[in-house]
Protein backbone atom coordinates (compact mmCIF):
# COMPACT_ATOMS: atom_id res chain seq x y z
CA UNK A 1 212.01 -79.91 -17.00
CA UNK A 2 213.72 -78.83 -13.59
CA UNK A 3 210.60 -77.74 -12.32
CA UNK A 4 208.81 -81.60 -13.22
CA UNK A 5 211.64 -82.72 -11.41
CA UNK A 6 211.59 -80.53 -8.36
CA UNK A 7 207.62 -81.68 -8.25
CA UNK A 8 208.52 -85.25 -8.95
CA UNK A 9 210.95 -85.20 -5.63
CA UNK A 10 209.10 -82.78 -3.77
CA UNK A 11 206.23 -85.55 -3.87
CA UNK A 12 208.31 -87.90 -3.20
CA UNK A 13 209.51 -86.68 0.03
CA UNK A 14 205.98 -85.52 1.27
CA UNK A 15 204.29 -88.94 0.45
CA UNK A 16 207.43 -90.77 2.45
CA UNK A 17 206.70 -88.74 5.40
CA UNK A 18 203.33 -89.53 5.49
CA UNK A 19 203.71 -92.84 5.37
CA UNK A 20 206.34 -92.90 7.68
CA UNK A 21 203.87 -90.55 10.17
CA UNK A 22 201.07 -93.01 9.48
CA UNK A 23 203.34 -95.75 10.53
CA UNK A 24 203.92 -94.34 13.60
CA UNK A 25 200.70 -92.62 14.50
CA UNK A 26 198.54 -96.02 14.09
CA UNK A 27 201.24 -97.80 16.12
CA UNK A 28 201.42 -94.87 19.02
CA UNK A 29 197.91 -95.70 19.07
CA UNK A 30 197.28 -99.53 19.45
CA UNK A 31 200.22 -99.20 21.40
CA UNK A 32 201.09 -103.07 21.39
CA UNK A 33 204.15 -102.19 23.68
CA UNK A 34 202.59 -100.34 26.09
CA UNK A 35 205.06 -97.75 25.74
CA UNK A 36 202.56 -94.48 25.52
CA UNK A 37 202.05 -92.60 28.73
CA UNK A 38 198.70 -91.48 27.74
CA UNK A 39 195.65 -94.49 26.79
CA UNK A 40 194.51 -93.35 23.64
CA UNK A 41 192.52 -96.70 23.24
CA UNK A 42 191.57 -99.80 25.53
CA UNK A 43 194.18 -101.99 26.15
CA UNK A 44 193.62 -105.68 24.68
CA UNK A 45 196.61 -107.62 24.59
CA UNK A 46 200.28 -108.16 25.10
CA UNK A 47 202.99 -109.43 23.70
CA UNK A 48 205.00 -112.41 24.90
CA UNK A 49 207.99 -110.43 24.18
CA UNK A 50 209.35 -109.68 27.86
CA UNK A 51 212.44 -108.38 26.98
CA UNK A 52 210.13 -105.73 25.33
CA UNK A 53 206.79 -105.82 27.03
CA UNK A 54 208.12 -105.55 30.70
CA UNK A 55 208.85 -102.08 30.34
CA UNK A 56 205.33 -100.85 29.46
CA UNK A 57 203.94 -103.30 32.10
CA UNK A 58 206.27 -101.49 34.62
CA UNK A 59 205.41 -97.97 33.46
CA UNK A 60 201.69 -98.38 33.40
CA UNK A 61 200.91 -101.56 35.98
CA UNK A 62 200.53 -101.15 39.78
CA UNK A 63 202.08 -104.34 41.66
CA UNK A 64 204.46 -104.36 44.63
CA UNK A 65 206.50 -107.70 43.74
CA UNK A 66 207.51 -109.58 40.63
CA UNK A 67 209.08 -112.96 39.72
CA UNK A 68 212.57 -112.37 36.96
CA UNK A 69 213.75 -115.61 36.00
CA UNK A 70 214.01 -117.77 32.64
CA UNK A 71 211.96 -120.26 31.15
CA UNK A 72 212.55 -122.17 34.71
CA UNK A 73 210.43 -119.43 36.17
CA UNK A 74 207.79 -118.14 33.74
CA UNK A 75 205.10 -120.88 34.99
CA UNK A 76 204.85 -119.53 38.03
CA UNK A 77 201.23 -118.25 38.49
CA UNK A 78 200.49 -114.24 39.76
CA UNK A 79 197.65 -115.01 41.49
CA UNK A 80 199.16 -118.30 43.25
CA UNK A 81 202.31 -116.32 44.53
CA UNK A 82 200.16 -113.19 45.52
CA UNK A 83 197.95 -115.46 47.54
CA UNK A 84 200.45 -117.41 48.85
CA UNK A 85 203.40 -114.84 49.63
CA UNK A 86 200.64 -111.31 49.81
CA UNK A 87 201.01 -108.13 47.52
CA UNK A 88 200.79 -107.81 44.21
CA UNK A 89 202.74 -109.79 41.27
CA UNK A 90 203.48 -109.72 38.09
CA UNK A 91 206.07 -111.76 35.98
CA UNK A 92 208.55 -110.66 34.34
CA UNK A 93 210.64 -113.62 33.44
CA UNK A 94 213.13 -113.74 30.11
CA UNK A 95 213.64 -116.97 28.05
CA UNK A 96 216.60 -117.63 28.04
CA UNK A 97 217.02 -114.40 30.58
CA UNK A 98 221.36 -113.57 31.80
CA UNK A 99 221.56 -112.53 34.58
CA UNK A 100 223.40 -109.24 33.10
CA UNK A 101 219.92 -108.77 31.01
CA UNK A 102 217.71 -109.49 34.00
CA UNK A 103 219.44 -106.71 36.06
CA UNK A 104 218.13 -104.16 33.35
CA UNK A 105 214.82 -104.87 34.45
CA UNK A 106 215.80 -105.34 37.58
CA UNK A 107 216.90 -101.92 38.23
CA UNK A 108 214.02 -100.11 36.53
CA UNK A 109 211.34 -101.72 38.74
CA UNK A 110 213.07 -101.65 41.28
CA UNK A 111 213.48 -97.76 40.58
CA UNK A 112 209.66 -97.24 39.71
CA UNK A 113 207.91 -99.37 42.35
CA UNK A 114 208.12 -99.97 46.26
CA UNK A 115 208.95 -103.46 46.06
CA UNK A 116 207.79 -106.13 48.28
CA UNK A 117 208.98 -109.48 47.20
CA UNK A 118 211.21 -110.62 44.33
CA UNK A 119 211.70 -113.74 43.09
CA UNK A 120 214.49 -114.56 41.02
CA UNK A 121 215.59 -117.78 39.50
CA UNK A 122 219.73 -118.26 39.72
CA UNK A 123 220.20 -119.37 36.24
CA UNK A 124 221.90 -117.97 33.15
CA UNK A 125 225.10 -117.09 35.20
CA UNK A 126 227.40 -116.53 32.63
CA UNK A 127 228.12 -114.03 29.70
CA UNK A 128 227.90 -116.85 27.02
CA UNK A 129 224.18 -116.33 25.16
CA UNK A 130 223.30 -120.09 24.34
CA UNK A 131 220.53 -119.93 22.60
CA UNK A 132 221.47 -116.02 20.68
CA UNK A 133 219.05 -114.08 22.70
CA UNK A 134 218.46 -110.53 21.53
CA UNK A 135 221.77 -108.09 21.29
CA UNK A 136 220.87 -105.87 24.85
CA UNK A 137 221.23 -102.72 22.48
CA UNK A 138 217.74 -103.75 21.11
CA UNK A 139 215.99 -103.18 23.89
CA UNK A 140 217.35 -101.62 27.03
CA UNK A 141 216.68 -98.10 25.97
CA UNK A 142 212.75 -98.92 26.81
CA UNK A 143 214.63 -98.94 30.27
CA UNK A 144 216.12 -95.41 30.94
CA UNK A 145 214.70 -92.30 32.02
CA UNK A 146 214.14 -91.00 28.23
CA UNK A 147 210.83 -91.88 26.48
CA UNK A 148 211.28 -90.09 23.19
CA UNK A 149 213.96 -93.09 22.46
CA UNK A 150 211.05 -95.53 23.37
CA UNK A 151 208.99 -94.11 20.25
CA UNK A 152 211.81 -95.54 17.80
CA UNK A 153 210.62 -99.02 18.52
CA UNK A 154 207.77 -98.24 16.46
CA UNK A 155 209.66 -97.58 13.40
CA UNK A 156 210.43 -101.37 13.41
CA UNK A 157 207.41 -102.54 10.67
CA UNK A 158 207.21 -105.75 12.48
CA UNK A 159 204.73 -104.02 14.79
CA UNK A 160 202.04 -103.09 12.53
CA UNK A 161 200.56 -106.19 11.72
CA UNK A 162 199.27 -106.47 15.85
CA UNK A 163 197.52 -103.26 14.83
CA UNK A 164 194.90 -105.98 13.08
CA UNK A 165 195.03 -107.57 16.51
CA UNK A 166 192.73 -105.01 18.16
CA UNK A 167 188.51 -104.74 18.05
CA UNK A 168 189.52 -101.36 16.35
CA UNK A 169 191.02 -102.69 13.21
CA UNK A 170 190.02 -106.49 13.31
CA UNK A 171 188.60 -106.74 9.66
CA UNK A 172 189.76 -107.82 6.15
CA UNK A 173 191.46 -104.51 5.32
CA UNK A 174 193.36 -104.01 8.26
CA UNK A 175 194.69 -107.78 7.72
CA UNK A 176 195.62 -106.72 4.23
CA UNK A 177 197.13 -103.69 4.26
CA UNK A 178 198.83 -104.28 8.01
CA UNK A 179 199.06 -108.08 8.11
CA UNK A 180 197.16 -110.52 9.95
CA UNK A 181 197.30 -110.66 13.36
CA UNK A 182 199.97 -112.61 15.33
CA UNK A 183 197.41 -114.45 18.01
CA UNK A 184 199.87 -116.93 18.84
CA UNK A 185 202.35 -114.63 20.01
CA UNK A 186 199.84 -112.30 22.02
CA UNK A 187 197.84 -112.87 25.32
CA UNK A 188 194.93 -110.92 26.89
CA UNK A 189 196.29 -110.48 30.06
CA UNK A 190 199.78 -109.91 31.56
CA UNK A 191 199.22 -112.97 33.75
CA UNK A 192 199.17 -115.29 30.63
CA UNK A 193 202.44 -113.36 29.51
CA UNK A 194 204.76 -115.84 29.99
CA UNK A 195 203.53 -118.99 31.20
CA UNK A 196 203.96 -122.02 28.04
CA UNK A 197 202.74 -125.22 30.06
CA UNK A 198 199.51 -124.83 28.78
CA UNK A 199 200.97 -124.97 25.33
CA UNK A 200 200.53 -128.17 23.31
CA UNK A 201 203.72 -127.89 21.82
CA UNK A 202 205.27 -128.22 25.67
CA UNK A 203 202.21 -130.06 27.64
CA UNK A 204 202.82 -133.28 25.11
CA UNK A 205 206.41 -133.59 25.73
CA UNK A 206 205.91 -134.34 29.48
CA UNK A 207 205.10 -138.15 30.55
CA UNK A 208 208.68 -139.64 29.78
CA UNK A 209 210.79 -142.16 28.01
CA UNK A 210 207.62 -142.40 25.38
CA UNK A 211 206.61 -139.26 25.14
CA UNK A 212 210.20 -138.32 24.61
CA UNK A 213 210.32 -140.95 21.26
CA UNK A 214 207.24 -139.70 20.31
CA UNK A 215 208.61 -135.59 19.83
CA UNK A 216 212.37 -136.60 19.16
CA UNK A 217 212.33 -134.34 16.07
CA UNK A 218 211.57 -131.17 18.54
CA UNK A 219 214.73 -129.65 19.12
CA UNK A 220 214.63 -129.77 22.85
CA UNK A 221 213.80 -133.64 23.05
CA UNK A 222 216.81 -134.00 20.41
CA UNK A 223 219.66 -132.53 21.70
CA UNK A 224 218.40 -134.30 25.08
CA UNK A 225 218.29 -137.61 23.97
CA UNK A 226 221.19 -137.12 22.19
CA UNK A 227 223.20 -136.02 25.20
CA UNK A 228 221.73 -139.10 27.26
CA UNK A 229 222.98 -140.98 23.92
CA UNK A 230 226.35 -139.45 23.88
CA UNK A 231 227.14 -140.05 27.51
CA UNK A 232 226.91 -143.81 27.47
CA UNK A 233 229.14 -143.85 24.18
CA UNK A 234 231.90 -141.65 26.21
CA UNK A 235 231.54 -144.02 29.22
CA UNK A 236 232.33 -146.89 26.64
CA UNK A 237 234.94 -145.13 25.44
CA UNK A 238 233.67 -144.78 22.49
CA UNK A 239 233.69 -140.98 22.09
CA UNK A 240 235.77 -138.69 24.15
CA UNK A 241 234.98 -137.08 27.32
CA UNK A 242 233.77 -134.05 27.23
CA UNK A 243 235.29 -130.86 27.98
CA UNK A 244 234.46 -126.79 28.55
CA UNK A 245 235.06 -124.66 26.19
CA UNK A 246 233.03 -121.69 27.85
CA UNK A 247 232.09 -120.85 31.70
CA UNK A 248 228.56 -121.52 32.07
CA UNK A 249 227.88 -121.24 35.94
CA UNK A 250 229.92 -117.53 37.23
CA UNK A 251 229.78 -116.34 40.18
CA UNK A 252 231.28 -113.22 39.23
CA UNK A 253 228.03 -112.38 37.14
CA UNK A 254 225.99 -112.99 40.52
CA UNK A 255 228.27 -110.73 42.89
CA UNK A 256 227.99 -107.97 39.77
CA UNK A 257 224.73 -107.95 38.77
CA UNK A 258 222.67 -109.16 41.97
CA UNK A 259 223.97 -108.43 44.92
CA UNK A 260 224.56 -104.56 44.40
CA UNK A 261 220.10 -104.80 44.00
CA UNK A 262 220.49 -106.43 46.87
CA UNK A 263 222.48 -104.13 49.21
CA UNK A 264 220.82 -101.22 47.87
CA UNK A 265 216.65 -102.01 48.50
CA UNK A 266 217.15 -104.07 52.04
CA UNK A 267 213.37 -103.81 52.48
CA UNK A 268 212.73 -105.76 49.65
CA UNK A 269 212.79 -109.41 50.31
CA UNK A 270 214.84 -111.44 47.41
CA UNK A 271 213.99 -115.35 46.83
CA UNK A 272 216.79 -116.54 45.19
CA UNK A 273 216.14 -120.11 43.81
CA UNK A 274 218.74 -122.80 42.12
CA UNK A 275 216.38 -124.49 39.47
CA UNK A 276 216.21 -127.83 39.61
CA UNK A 277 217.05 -129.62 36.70
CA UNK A 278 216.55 -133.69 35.63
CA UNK A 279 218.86 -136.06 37.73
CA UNK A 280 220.15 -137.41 33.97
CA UNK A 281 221.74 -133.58 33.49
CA UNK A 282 223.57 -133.87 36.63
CA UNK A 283 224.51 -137.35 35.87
CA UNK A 284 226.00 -136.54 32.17
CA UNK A 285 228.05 -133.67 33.59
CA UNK A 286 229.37 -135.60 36.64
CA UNK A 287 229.89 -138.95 34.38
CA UNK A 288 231.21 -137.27 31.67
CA UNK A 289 232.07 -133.60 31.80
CA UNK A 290 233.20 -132.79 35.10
CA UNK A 291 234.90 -129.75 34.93
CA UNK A 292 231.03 -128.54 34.52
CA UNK A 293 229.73 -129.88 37.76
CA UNK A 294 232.27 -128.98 39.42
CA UNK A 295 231.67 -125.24 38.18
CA UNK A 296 228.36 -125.63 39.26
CA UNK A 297 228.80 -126.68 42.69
CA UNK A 298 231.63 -124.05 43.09
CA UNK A 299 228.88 -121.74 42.20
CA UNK A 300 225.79 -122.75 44.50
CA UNK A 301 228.86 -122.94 47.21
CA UNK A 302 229.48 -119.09 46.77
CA UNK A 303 226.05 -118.33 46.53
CA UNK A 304 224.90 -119.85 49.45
CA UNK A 305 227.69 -118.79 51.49
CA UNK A 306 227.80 -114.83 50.42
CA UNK A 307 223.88 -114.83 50.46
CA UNK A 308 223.92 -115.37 53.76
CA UNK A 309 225.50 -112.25 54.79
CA UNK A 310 222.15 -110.37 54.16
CA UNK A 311 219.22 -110.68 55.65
CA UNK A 312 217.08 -109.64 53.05
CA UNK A 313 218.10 -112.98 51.00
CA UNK A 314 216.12 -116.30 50.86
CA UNK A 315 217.64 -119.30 49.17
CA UNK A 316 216.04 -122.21 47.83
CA UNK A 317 217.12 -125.49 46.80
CA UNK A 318 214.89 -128.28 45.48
CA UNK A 319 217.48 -130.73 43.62
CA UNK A 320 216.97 -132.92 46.76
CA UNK A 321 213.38 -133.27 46.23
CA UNK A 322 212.20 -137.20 44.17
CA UNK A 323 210.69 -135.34 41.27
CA UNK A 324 214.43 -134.56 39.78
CA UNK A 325 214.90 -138.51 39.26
CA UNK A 326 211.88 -139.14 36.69
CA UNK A 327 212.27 -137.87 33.47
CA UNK A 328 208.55 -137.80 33.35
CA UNK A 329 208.59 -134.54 35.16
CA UNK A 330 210.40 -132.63 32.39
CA UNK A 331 209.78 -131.79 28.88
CA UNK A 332 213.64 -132.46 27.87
CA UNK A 333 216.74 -132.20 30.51
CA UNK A 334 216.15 -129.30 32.35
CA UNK A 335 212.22 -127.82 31.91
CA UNK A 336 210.32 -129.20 34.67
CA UNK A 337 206.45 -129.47 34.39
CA UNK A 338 204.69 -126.16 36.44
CA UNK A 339 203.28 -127.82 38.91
CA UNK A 340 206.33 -127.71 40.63
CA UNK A 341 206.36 -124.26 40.15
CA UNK A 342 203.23 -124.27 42.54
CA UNK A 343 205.24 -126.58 44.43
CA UNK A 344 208.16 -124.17 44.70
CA UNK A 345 205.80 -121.16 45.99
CA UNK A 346 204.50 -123.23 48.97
CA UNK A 347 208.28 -124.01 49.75
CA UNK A 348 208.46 -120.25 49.47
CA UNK A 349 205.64 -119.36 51.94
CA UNK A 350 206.86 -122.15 54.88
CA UNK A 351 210.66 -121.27 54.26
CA UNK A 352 211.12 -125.02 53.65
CA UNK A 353 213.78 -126.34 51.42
CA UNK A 354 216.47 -123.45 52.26
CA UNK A 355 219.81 -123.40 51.60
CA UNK A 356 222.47 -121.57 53.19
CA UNK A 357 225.87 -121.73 55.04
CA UNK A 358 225.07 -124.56 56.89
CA UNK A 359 223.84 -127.22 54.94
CA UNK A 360 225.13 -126.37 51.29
CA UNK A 361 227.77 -129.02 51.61
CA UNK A 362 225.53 -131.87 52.39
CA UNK A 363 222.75 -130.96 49.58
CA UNK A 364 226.15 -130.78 47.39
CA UNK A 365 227.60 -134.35 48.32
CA UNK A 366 224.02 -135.68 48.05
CA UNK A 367 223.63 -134.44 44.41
CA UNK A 368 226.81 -136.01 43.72
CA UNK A 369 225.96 -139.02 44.87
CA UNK A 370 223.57 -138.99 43.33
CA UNK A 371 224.86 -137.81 39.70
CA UNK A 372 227.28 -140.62 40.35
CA UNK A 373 225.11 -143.55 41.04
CA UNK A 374 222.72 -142.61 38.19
CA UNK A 375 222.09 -145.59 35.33
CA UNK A 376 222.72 -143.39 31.96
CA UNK A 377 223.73 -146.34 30.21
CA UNK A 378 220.72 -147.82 31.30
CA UNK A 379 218.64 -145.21 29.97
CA UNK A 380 220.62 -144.85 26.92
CA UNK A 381 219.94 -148.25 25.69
CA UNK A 382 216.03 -147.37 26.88
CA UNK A 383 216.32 -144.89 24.56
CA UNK A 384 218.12 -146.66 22.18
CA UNK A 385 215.58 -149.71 21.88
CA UNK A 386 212.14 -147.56 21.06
């Protein structure tokens, strides 16, 4: 009876580790994450996971500049900002991307690669996670100098069903036993990675006030409208004003997790770049929640004075520019449509639209006045009426 038992276990064991070494064999393989030093098999796709992804793309991609930013810089096109600013790019950017997270990456390129150019959009300043991200534990070991640690994200299962995604296994078994393949959430190229304009689910949000009504159940468009909503009730009294609970705009994150890069690679130029959000955000903070805008403009002030102490800093500022006062340029309060991104990388290439020492108060007390003279009960009751 022992001896069934010792079989019965023994089997056991030997069947789990094969699975387990199947698991990981099929996955070292395909590769989805790029992580593999060695090309055991053409590479076909990505996967629009950056905080993941970037590190294979750094490992195994030549390019001498890169664009880290957030959502507010993932439309920027490769190919547009090599042309326009020379060498090579690739981008990088994080959804949703801290600062704190974004100086992971940061420092690994940066440690791997003769960098040229960087851009880098100045959002995310803070320690608060907004929208609950992905714990930094998950993923920053793809970022150190050990690559038996990498392997271990292939134990995750969620992996094996873009095995089904390559020529190699795309058939009716694969998509069985592995699961079908995730299209939406791959792309064939890393210059696709992270750009979402072209995206129906973001294209039809753009066009304004109707579009807006049209996609107020998408989250986005929701909490925007309600905001705009909001606002006129606390103007009215109706509601009361709003206050901070958290520090969204630091500077201390920027001085930490920036400016050390910075100081350390002064051949690499850094284009630092305030994203410019809709006129109506501005308005709703300065209107209604002021201990916000002030925080803000205590932080571009900061920025704009300590960046320029270093030579190897340019800093952009576009929330002086028309496009910021229709709502038709952005998808909800804050996402602006990507041809402004092209928009943006011209700026880049002329040096217009810099900010700096000299002319950060005015661009300031502009915004202001602007925030300040802005109709949000006007648009409310737009809103309001559809």
């Amino acid at each position: 009876m022992l001896t069934m038992y010792k079989k019965l276990f023994l089997s056991s064991i030997t069947t789990f580790f094969l699975l387990v070494i199947s698991h990981m064999l099929i996955l070292i393989i395909i590769d989805p994450i790029s992580i593999s030093k060695v090309e055991l098999v053409d590479k076909e796709f990505y996967i629009k996971e950056m905080r993941f992804q970037a590190a294979g793309i750094i490992n195994n991609t030549s390019f001498d500049s890169a664009i880290v930013g957030t959502s507010m810089a993932e439309n920027f096109n490769v190919g547009e900002a090599s042309e326009l600013l020379g060498g090579g790019f690739v981008n990088l950017s994080l959804p949703g991307g801290l600062l704190k997270e974004r100086e992971i990456i940061l420092k690994y390129l940066l440690a791997k690669h003769d960098m040229k150019t960087i851009i880098i959009s100045l959002d995310g300043a803070t320690d608060l996670q907004r929208n609950k991200g992905v714990p930094l534990d998950a993923w920053s070991y793809l970022y150190n100098d050990s690559y038996l640690d990498d392997l271990t994200l292939y134990t995750n299962s969620k992996y094996l069903p873009y095995v089904s995604c390559h020529s190699f296994f795309n058939n009716k078994v694969s998509a069985v036993v592995l699961g079908e393949c995730p299209e939406e959430k791959t792309r064939k190229s890393i210059g696709e990675l992270t750009e979402w304009q072209s995206l129906k689910s973001h294209n039809s949000r753009f066009g304004g006030i109707d579009k807006w009504e049209r996609y107020k159940n998408n989250a986005q468009v929701k909490v925007s409208i309600d905001s705009i909503i909001e606002a006129e009730l606390i103007l009215d009294k109706k509601l009361n004003r709003m206050t901070n609970v958290d520090e969204i705009y630091d500077y201390e994150q920027f001085s930490r997790y920036i400016l050390p890069l910075v100081r350390k690679h002064p051949n690499t130029k850094f284009i630092l770049f305030f994203p410019a959000y809709s006129l109506a955000k501005y308005a709703i903070d300065y209107q209604t929640n002021r201990d916000e805008f002030d925080g803000y403009k205590a932080f571009v002030k900061k920025v704009a004075l300590n960046s320029d102490n270093y030579e190897n800093i340019d800093l952009y500022w576009f929330n002086d520019h028309d496009f910021v006062e229709d709502i038709s340029n952005y998808k909800d309060l804050t996402h602006y449509s990507a041809e402004f991104n092209s928009m943006f990388l011209n700026d880049f290439m002329i040096k217009k639209s810099i900010m700096n020492a000299h002319n950060y108060n005015t661009q300031l007390l502009l915004l202001e006045k602007k925030a300040k003279e802005f109709d949000l009960k006007l648009l409310a009751e737009t809103f309001k009426s559809q």
